[in-house]
Protein backbone atom coordinates (compact mmCIF):
# COMPACT_ATOMS: atom_id res chain seq x y z
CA UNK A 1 -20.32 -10.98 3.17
CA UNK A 2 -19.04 -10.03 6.42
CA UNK A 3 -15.44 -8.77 4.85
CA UNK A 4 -17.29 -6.28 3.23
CA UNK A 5 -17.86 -4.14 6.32
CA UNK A 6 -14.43 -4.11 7.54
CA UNK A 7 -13.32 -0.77 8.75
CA UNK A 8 -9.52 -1.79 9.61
CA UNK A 9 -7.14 -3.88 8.22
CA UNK A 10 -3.77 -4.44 9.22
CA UNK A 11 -1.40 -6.76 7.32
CA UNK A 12 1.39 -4.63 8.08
CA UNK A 13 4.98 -5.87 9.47
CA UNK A 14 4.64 -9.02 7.12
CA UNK A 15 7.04 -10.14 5.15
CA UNK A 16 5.14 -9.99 1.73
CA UNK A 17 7.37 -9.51 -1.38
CA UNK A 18 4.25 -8.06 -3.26
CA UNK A 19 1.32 -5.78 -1.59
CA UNK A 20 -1.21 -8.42 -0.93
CA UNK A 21 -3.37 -7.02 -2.16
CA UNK A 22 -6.17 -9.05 -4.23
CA UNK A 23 -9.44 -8.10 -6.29
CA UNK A 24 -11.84 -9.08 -3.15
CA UNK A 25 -10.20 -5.75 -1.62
CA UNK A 26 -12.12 -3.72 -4.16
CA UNK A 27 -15.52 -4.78 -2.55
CA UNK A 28 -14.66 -3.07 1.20
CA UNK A 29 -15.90 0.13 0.57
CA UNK A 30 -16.18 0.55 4.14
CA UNK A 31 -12.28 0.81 4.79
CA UNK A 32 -10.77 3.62 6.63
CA UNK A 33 -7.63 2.49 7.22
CA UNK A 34 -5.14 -0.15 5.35
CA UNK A 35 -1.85 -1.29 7.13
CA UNK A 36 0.30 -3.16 4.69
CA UNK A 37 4.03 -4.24 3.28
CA UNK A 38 5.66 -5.27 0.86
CA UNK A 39 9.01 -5.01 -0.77
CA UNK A 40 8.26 -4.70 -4.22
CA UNK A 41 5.69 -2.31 -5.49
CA UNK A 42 3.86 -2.17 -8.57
CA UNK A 43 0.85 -0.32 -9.78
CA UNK A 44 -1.06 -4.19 -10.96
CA UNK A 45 -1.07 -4.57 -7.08
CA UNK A 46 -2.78 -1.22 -6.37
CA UNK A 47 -4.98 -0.63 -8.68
CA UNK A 48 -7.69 -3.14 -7.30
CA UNK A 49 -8.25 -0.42 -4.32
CA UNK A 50 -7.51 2.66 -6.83
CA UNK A 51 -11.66 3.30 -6.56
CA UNK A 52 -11.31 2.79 -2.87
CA UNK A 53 -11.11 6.57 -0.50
CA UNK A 54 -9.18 4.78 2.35
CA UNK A 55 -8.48 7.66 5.15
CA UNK A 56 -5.27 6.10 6.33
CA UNK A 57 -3.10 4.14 4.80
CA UNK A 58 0.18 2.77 6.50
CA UNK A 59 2.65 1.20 3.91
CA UNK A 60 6.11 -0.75 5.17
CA UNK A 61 8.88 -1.27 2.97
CA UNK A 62 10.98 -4.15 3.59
CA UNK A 63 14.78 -4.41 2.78
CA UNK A 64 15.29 -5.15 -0.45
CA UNK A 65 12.99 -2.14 -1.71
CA UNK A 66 14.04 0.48 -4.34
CA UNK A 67 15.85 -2.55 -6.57
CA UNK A 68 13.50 -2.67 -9.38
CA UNK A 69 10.37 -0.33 -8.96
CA UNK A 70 7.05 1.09 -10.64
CA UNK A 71 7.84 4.78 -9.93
CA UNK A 72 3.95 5.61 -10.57
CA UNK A 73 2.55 2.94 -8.29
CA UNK A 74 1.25 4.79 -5.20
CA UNK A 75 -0.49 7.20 -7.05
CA UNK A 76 -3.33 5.20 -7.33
CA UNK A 77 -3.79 5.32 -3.84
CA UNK A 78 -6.79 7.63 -2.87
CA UNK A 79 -6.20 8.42 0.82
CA UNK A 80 -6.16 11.40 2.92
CA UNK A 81 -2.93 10.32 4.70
CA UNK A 82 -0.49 7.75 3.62
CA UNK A 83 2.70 6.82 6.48
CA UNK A 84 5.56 5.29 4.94
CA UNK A 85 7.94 3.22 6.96
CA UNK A 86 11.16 3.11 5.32
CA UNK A 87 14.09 0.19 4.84
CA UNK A 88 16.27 0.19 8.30
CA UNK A 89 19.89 -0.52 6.28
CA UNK A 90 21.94 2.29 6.11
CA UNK A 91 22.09 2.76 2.45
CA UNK A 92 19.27 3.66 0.64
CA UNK A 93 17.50 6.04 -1.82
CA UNK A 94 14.10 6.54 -2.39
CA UNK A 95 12.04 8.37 -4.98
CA UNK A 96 8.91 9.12 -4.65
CA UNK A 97 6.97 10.78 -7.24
CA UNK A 98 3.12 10.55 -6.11
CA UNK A 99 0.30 13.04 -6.10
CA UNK A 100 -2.74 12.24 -4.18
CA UNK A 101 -5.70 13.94 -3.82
């Protein structure tokens, strides 16, 4: 399958409420960098890449994140960097508590 081979992929700047993430992403073990967004994360949406050693991985938080979050969901993410583009409205907090390796 020609999806399998895919060294980029950029769904970032999207408006997806959840990572979109699905099982099919498990299969690209060819992927050196992952752009996506999302403004709810949970660790059910990463852990279909968890296997995955993705070199870059850009992740975009939209506005309404930091409501109601898995505090442990990133660190399932196997990457060597990972670029985080915060919420633009002026109040916010964010804790992050991830260790990759």
């Amino acid at each position: 399958h020609p999806t399998l081979n895919l060294k980029h992929l950029d769904l970032s700047f999207n408006a997806f409420d959840a990572l979109p993430i699905c099982k099919e992403f498990g299969n690209m073990s060819q992927l050196e960098f992952l752009g996506l967004s999302a403004t709810q994360l949970q660790k059910s949406s990463v852990l279909p890449i968890a296997h995955l050693h993705i070199s870059k991985v850009l992740l975009v938080l939209g506005d309404p994140y930091g409501e109601k979050e898995d505090s442990e969901s990133l660190r399932h993410l196997n990457t060597e960097s990972l670029h985080i583009v915060f919420p633009t409205r002026k109040e916010f907090h964010f804790i992050l508590d991830v260790s990759l390796s």
